[in-house]
PDB file of N, CA and C in Angstrom:
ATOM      1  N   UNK A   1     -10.660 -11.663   2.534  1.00  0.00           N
ATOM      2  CA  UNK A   1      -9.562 -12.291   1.840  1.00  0.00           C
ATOM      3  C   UNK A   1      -8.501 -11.240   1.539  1.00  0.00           C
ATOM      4  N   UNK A   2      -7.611 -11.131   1.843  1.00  0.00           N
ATOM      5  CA  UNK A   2      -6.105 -10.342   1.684  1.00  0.00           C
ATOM      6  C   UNK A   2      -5.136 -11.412   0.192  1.00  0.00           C
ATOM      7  N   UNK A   3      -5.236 -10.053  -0.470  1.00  0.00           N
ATOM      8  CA  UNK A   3      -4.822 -10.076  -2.164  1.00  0.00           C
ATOM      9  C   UNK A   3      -3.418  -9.883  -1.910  1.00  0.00           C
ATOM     10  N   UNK A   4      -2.368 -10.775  -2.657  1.00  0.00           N
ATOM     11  CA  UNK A   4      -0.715 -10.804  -2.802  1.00  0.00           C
ATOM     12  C   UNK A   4      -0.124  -9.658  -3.037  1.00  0.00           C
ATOM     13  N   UNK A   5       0.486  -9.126  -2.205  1.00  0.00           N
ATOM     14  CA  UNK A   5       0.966  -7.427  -2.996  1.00  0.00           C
ATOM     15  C   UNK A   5       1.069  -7.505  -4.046  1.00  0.00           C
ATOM     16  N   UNK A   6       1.595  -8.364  -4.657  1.00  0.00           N
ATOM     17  CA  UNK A   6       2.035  -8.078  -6.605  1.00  0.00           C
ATOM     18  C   UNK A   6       0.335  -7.668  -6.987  1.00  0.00           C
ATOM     19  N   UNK A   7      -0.694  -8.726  -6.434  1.00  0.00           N
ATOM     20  CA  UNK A   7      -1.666  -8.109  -7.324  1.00  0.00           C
ATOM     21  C   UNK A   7      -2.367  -6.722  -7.178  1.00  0.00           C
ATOM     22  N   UNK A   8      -2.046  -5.977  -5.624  1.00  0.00           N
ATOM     23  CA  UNK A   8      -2.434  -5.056  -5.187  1.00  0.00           C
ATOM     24  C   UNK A   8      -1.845  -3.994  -6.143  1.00  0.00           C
ATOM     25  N   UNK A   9      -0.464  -4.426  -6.299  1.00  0.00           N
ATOM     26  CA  UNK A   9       0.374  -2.810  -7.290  1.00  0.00           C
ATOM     27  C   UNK A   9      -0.530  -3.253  -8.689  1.00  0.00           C
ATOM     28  N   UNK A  10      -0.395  -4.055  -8.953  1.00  0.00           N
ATOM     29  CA  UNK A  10      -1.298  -4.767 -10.257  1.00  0.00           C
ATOM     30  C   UNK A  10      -2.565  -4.155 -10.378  1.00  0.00           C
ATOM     31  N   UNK A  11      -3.501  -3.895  -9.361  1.00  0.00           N
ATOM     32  CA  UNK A  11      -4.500  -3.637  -9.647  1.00  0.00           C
ATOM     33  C   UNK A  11      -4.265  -2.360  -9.687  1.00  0.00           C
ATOM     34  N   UNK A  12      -3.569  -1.463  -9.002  1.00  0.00           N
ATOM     35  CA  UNK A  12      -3.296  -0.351  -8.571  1.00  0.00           C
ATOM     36  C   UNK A  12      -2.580   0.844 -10.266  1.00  0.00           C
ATOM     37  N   UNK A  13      -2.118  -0.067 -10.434  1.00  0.00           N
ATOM     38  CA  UNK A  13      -1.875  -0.283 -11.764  1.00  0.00           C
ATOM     39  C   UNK A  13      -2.887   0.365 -12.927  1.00  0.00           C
ATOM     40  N   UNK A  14      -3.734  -0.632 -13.072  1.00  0.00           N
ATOM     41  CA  UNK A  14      -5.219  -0.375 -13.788  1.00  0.00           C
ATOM     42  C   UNK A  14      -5.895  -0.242 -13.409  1.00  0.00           C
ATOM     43  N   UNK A  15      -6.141   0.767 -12.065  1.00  0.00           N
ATOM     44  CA  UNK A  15      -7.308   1.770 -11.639  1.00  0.00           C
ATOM     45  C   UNK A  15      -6.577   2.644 -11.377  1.00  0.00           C
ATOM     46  N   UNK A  16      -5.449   3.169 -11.888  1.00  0.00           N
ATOM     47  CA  UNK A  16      -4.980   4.669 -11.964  1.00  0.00           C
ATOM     48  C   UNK A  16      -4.828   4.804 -10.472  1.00  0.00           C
ATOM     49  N   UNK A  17      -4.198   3.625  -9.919  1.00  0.00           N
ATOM     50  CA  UNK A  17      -3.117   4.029  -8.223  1.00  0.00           C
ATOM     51  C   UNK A  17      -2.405   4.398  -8.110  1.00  0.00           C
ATOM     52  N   UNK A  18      -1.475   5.059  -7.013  1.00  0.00           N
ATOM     53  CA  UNK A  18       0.092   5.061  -6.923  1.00  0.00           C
ATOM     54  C   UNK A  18      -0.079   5.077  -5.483  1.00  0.00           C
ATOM     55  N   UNK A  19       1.642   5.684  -5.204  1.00  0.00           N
ATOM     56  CA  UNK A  19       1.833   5.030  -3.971  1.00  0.00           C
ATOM     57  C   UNK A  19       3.049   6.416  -3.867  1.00  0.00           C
ATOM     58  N   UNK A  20       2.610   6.563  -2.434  1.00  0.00           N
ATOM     59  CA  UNK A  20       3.051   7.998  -1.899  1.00  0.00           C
ATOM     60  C   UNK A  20       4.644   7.220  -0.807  1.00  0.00           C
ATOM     61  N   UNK A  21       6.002   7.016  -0.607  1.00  0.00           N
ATOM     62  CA  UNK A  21       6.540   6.363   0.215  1.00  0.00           C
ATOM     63  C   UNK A  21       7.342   7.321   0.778  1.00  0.00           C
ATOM     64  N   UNK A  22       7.120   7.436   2.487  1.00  0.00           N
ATOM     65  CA  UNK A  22       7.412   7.626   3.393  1.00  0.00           C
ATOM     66  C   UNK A  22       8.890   7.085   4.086  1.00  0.00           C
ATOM     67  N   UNK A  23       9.811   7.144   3.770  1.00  0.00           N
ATOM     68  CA  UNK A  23      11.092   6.650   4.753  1.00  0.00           C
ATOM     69  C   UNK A  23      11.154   6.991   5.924  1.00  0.00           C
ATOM     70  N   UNK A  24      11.727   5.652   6.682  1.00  0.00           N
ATOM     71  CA  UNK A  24      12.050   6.468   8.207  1.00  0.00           C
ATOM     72  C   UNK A  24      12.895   7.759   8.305  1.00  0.00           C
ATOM     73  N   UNK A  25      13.920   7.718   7.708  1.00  0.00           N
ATOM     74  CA  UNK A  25      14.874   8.288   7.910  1.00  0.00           C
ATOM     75  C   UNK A  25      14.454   9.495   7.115  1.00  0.00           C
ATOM     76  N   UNK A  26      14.692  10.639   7.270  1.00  0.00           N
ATOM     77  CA  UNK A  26      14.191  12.033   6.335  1.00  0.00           C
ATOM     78  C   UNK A  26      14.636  12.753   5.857  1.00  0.00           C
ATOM     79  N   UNK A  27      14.416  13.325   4.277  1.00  0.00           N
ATOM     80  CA  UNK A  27      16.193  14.590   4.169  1.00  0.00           C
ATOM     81  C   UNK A  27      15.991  15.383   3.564  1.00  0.00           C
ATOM     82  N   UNK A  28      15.642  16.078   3.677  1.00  0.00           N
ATOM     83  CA  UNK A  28      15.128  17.550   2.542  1.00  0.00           C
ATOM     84  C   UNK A  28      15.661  17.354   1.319  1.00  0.00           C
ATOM     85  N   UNK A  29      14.422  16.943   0.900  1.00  0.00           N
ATOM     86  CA  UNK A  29      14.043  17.008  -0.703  1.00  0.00           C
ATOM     87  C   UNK A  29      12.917  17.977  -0.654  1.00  0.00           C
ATOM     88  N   UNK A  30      13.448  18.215  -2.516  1.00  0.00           N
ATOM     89  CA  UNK A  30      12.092  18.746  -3.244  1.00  0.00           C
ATOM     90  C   UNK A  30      10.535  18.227  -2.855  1.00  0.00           C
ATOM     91  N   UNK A  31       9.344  19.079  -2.820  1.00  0.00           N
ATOM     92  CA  UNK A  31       8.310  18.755  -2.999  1.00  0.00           C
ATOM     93  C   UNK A  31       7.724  17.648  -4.186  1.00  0.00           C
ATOM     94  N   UNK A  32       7.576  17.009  -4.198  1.00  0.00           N
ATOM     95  CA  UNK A  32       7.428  16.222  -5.625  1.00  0.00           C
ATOM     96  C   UNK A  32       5.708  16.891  -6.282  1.00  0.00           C
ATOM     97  N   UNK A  33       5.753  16.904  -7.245  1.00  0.00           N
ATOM     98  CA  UNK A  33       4.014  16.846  -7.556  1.00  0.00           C
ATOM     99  C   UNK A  33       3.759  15.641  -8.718  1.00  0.00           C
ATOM    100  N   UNK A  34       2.465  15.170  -8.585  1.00  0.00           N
ATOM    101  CA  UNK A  34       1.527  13.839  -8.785  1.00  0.00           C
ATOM    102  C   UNK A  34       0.334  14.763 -10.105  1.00  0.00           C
ATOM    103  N   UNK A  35       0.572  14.552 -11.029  1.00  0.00           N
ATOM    104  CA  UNK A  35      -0.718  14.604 -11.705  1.00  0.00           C
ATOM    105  C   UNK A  35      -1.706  13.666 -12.339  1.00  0.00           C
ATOM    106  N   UNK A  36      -2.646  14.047 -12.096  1.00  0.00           N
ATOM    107  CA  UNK A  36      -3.606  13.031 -13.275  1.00  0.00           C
ATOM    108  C   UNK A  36      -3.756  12.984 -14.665  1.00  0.00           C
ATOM    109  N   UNK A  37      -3.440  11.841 -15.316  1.00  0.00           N
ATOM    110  CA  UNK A  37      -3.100  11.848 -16.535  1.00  0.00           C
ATOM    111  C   UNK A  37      -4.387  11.094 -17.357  1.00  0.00           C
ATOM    112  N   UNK A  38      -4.779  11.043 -18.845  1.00  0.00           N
ATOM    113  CA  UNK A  38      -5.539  10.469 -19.302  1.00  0.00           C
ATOM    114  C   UNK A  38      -5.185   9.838 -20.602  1.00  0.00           C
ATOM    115  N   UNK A  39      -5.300   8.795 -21.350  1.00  0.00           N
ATOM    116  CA  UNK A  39      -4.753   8.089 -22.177  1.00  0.00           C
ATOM    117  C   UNK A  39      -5.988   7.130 -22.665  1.00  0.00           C
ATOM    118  N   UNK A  40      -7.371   7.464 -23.560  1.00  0.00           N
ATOM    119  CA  UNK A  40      -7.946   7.042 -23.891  1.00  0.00           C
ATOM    120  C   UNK A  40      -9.253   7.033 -22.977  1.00  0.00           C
ATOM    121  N   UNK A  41     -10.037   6.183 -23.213  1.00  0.00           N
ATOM    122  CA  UNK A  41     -11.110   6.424 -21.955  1.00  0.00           C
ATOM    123  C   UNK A  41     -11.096   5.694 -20.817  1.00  0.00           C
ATOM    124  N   UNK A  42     -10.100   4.421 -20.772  1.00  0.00           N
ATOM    125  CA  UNK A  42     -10.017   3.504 -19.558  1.00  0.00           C
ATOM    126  C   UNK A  42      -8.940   4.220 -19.415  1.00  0.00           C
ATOM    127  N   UNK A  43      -7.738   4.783 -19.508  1.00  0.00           N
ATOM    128  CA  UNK A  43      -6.198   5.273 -19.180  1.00  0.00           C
ATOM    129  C   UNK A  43      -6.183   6.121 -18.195  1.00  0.00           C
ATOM    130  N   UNK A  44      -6.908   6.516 -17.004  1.00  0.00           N
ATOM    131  CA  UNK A  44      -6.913   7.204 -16.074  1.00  0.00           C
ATOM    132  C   UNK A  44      -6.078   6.683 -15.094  1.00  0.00           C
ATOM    133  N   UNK A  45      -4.690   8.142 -15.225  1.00  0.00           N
ATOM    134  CA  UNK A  45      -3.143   7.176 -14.252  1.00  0.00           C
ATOM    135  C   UNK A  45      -2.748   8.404 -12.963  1.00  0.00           C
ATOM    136  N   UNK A  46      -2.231   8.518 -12.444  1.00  0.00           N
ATOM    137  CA  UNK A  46      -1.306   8.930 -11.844  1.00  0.00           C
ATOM    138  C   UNK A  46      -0.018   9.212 -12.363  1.00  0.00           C
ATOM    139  N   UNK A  47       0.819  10.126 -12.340  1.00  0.00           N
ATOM    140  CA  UNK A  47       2.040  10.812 -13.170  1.00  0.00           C
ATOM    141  C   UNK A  47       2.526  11.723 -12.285  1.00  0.00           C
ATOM    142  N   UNK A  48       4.213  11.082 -12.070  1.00  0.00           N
ATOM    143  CA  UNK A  48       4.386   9.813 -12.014  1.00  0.00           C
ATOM    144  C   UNK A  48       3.471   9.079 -11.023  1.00  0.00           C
ATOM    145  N   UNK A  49       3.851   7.595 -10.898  1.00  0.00           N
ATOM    146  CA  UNK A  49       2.973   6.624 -10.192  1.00  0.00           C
ATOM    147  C   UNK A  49       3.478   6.729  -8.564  1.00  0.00           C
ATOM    148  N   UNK A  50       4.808   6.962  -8.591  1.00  0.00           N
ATOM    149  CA  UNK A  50       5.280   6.950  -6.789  1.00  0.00           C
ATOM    150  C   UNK A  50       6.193   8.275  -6.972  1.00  0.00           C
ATOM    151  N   UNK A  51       6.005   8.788  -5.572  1.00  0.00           N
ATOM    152  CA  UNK A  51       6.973   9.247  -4.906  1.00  0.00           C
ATOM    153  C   UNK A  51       7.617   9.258  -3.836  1.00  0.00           C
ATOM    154  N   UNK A  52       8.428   9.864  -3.308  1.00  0.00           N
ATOM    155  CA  UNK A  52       9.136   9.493  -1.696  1.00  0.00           C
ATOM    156  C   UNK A  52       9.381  11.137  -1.640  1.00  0.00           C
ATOM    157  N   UNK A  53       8.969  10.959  -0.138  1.00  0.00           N
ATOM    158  CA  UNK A  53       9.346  12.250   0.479  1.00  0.00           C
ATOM    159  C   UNK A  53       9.713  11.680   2.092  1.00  0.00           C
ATOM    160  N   UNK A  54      10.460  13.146   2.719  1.00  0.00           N
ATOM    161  CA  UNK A  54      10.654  12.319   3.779  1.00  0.00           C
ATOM    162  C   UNK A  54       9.438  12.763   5.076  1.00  0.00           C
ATOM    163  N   UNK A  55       9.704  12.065   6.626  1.00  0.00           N
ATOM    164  CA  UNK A  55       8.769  12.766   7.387  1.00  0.00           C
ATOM    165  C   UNK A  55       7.891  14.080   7.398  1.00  0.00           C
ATOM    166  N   UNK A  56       6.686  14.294   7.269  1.00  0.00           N
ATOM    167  CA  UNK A  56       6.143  15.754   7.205  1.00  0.00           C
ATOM    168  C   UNK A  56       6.263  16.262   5.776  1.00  0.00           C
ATOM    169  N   UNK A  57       6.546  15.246   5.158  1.00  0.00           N
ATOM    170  CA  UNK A  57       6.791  15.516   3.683  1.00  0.00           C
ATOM    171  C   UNK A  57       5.626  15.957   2.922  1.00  0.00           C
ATOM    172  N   UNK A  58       5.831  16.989   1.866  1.00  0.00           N
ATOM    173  CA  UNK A  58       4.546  17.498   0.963  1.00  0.00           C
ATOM    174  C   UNK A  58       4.944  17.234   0.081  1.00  0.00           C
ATOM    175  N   UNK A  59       3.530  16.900  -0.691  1.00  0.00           N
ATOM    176  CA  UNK A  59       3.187  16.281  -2.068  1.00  0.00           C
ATOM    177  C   UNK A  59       2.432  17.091  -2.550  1.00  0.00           C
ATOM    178  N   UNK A  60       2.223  17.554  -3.600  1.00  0.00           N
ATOM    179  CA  UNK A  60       1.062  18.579  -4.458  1.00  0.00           C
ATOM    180  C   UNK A  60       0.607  17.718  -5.586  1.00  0.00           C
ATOM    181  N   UNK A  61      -0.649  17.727  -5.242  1.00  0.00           N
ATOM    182  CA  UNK A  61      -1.300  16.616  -6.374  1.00  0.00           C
ATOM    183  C   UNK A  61      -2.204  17.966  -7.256  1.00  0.00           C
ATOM    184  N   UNK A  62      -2.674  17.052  -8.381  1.00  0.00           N
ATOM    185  CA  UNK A  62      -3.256  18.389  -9.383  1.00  0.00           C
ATOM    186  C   UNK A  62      -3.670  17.247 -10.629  1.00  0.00           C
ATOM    187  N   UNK A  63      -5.365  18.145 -11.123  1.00  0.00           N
ATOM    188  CA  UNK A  63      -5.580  17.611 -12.364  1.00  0.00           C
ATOM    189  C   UNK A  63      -5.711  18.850 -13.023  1.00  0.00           C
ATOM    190  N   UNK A  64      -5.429  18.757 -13.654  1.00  0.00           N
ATOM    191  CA  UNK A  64      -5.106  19.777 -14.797  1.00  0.00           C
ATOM    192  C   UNK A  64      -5.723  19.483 -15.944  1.00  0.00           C
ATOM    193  N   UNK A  65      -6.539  18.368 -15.984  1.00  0.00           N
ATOM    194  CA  UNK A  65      -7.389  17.774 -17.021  1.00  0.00           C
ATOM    195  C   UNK A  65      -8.502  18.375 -17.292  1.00  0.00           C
ATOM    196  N   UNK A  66      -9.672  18.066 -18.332  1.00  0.00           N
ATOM    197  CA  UNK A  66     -11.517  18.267 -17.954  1.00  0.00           C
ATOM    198  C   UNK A  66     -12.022  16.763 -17.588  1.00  0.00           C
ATOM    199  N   UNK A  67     -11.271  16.133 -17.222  1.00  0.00           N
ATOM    200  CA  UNK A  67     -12.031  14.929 -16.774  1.00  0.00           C
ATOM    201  C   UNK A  67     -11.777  14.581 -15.290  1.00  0.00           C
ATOM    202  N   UNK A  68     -13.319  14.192 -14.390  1.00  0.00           N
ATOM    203  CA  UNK A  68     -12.963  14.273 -12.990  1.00  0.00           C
ATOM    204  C   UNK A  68     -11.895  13.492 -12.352  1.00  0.00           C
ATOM    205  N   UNK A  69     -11.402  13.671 -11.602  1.00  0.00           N
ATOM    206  CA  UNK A  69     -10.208  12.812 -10.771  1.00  0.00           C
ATOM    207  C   UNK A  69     -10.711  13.662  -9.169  1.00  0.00           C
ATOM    208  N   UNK A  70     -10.819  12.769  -8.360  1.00  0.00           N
ATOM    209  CA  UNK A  70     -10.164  12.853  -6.879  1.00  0.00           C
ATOM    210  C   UNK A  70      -9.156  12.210  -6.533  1.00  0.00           C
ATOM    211  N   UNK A  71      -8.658  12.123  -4.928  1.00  0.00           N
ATOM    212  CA  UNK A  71      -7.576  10.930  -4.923  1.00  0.00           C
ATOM    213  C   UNK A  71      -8.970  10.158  -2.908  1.00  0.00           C
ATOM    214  N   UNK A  72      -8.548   9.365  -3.468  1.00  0.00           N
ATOM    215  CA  UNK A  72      -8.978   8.288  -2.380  1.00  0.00           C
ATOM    216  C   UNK A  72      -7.634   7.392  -1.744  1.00  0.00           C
ATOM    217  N   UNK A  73      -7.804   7.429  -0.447  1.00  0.00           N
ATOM    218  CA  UNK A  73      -6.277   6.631   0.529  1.00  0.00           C
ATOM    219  C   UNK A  73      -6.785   5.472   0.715  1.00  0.00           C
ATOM    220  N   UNK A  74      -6.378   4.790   1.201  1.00  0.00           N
ATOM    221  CA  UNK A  74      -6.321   3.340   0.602  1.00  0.00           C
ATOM    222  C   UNK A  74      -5.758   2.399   0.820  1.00  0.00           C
ATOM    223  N   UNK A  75      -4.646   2.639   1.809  1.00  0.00           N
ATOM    224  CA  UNK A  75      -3.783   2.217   2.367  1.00  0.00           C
ATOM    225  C   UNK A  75      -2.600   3.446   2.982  1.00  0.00           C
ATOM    226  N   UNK A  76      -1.991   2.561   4.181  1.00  0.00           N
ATOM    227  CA  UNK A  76      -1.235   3.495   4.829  1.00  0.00           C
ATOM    228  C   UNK A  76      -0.879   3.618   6.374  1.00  0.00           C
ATOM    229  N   UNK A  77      -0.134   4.169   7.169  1.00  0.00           N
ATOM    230  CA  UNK A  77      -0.131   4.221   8.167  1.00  0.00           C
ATOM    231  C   UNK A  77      -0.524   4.864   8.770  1.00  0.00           C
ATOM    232  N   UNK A  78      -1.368   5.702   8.119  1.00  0.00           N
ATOM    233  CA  UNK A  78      -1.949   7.179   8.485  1.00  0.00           C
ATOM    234  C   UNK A  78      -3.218   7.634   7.114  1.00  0.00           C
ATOM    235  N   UNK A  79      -3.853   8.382   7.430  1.00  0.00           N
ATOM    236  CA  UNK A  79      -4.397   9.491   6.249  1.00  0.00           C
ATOM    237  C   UNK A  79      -3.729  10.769   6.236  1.00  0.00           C
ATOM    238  N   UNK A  80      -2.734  11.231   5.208  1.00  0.00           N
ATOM    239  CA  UNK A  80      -2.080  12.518   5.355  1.00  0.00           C
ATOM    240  C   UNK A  80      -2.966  13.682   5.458  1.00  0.00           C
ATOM    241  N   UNK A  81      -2.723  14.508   5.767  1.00  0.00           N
ATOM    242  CA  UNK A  81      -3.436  15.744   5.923  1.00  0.00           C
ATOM    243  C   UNK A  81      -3.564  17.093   4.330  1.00  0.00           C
ATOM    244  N   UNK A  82      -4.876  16.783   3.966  1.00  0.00           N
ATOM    245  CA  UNK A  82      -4.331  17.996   2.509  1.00  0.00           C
ATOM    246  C   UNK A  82      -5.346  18.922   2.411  1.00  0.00           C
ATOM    247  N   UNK A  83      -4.568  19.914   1.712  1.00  0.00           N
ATOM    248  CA  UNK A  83      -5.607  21.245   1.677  1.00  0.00           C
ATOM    249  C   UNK A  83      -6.965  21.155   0.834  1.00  0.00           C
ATOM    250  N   UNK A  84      -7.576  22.145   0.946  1.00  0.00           N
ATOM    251  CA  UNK A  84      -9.215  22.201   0.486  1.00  0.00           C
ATOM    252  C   UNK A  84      -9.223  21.972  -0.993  1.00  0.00           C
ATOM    253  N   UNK A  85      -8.002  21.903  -1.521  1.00  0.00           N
ATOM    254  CA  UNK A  85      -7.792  22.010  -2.752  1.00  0.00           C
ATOM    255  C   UNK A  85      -7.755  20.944  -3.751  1.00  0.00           C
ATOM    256  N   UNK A  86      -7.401  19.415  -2.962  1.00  0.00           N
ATOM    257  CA  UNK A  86      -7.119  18.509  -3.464  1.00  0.00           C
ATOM    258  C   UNK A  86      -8.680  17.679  -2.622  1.00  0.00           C
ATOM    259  N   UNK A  87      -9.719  16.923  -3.728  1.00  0.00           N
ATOM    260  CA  UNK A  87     -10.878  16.676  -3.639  1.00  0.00           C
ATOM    261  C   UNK A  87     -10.074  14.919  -2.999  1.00  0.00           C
ATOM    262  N   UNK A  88     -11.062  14.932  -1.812  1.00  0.00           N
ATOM    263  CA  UNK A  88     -10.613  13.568  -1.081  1.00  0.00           C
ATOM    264  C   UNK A  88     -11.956  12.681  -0.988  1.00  0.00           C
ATOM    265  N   UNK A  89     -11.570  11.203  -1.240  1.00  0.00           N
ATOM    266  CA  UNK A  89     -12.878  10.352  -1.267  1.00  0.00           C
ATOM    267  C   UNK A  89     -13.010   9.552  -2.209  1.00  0.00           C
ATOM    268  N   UNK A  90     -14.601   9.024  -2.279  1.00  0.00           N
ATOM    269  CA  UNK A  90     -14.743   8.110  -3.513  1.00  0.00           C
ATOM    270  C   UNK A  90     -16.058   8.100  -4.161  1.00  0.00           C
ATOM    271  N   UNK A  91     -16.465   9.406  -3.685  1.00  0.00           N
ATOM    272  CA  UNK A  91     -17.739   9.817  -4.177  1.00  0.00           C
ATOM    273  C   UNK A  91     -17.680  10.721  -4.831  1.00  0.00           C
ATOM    274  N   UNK A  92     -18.834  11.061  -6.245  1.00  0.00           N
ATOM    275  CA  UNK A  92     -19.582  11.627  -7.378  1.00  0.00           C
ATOM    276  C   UNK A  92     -18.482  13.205  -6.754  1.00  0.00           C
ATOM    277  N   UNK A  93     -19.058  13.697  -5.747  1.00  0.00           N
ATOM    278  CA  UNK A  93     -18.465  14.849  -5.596  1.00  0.00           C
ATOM    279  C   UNK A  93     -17.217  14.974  -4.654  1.00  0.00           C
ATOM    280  N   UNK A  94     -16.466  14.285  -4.597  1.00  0.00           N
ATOM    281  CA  UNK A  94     -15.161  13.880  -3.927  1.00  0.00           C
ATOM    282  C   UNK A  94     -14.001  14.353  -5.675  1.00  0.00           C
ATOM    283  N   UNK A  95     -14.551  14.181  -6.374  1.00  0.00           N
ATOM    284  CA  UNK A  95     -13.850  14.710  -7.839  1.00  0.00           C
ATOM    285  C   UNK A  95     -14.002  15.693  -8.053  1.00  0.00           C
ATOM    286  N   UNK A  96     -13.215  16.319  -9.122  1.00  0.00           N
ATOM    287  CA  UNK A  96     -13.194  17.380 -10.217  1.00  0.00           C
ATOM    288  C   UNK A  96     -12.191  17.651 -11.296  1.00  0.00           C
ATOM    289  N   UNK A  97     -12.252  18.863 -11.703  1.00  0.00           N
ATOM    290  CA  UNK A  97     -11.581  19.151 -13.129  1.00  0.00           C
ATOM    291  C   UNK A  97     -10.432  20.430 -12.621  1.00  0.00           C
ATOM    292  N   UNK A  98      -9.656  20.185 -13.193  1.00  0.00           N
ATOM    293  CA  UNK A  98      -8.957  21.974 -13.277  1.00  0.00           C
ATOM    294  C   UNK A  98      -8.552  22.246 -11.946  1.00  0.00           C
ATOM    295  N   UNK A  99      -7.557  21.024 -10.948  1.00  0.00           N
ATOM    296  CA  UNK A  99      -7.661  21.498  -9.378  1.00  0.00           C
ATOM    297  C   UNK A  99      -6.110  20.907  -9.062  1.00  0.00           C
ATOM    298  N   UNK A 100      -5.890  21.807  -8.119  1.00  0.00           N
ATOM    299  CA  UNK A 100      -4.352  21.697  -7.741  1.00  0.00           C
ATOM    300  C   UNK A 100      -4.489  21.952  -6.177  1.00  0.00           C
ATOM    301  N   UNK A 101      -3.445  21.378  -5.583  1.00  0.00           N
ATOM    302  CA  UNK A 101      -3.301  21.437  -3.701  1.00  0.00           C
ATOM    303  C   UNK A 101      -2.151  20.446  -3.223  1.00  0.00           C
ATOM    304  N   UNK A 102      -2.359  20.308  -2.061  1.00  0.00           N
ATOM    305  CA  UNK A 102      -0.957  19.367  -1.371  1.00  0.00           C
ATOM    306  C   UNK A 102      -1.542  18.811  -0.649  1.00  0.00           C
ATOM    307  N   UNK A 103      -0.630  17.158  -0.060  1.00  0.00           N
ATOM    308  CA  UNK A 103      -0.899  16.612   1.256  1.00  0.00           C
ATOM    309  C   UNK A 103       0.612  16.265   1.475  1.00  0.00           C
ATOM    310  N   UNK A 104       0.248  16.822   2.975  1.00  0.00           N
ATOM    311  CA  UNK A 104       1.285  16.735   4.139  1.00  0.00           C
ATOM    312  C   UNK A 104       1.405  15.213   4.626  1.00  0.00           C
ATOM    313  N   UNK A 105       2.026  14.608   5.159  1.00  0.00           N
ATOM    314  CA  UNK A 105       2.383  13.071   5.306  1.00  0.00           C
ATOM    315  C   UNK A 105       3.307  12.589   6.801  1.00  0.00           C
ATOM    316  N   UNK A 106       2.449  12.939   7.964  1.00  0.00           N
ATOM    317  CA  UNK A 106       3.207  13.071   9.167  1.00  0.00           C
ATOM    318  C   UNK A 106       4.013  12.009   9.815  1.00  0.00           C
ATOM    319  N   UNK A 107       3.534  10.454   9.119  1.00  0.00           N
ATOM    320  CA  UNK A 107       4.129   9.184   9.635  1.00  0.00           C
ATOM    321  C   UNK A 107       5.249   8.622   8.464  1.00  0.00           C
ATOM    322  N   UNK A 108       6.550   8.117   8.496  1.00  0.00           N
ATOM    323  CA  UNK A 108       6.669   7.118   7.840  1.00  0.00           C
ATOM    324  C   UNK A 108       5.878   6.047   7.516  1.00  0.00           C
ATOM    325  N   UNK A 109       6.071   5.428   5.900  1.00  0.00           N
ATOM    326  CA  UNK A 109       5.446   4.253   5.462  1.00  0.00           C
ATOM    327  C   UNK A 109       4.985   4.238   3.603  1.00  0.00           C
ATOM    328  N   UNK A 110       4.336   3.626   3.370  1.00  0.00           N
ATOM    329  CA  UNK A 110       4.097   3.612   2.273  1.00  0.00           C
ATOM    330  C   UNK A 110       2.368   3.572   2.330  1.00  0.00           C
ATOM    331  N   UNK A 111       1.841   5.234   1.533  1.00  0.00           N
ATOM    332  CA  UNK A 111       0.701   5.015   1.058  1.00  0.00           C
ATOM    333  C   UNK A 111       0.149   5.177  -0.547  1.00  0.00           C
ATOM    334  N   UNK A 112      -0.720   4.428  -0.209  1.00  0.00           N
ATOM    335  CA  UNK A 112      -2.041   3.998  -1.387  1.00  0.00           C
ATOM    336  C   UNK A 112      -2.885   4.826  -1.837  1.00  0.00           C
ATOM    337  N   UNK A 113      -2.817   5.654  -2.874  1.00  0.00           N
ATOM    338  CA  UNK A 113      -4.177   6.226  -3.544  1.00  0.00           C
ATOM    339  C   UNK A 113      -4.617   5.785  -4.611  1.00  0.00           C
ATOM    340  N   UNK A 114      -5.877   5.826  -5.052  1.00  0.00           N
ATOM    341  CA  UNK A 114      -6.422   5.689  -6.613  1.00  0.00           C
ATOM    342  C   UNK A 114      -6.680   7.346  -6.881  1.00  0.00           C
TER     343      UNK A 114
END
């Protein structure tokens, strides 16, 4: 069964998603960086929630928290490519604490992480 986008950002929403967006067109910008944020014990977000970069574009994600975070993809036209640094997946040890790195983003489009 395929869920209405509204409820996808919706859910995406309250499981601490965002959304990485890719334009066709490309223009040197800044690197953006994504952190993990915490706000009670369900409040596990993404900060900010989106960014845009263009083709080949880097993103530096980072928790800077003591509470685990990985990022899991999820959608997309691709899986971007990121360093050893940023924990990928959706397993026990796919997380951690205290971790910073980048992913590279070789296709236009819009992707999905929790």
């Amino acid at each position: 069964m395929r869920l209405p986008r509204h409820i996808v950002f919706l859910l995406a929403a309250v499981l601490g998603g965002g959304v990485v967006v890719l334009p066709a067109a490309a223009g040197s910008e800044a690197s953006p960086t994504i952190d993990a944020a915490n706000e009670g014990i369900y409040g596990h977000k993404w900060s900010p929630a989106t960014a845009t970069v263009g083709e080949n574009g880097v993103v530096t994600f980072s928790n800077p928290t003591n509470v685990n975070h990985g990022v899991e993809w999820v959608g997309g036209p691709g899986k971007p490519t990121c360093s050893s640094g940023v924990p990928v997946g959706n397993s026990a040890s796919a997380s951690g604490t205290q971790w910073s790195g980048t992913c590279t983003f070789a296709k236009p489009g819009t992707y999905t992480f929790y």
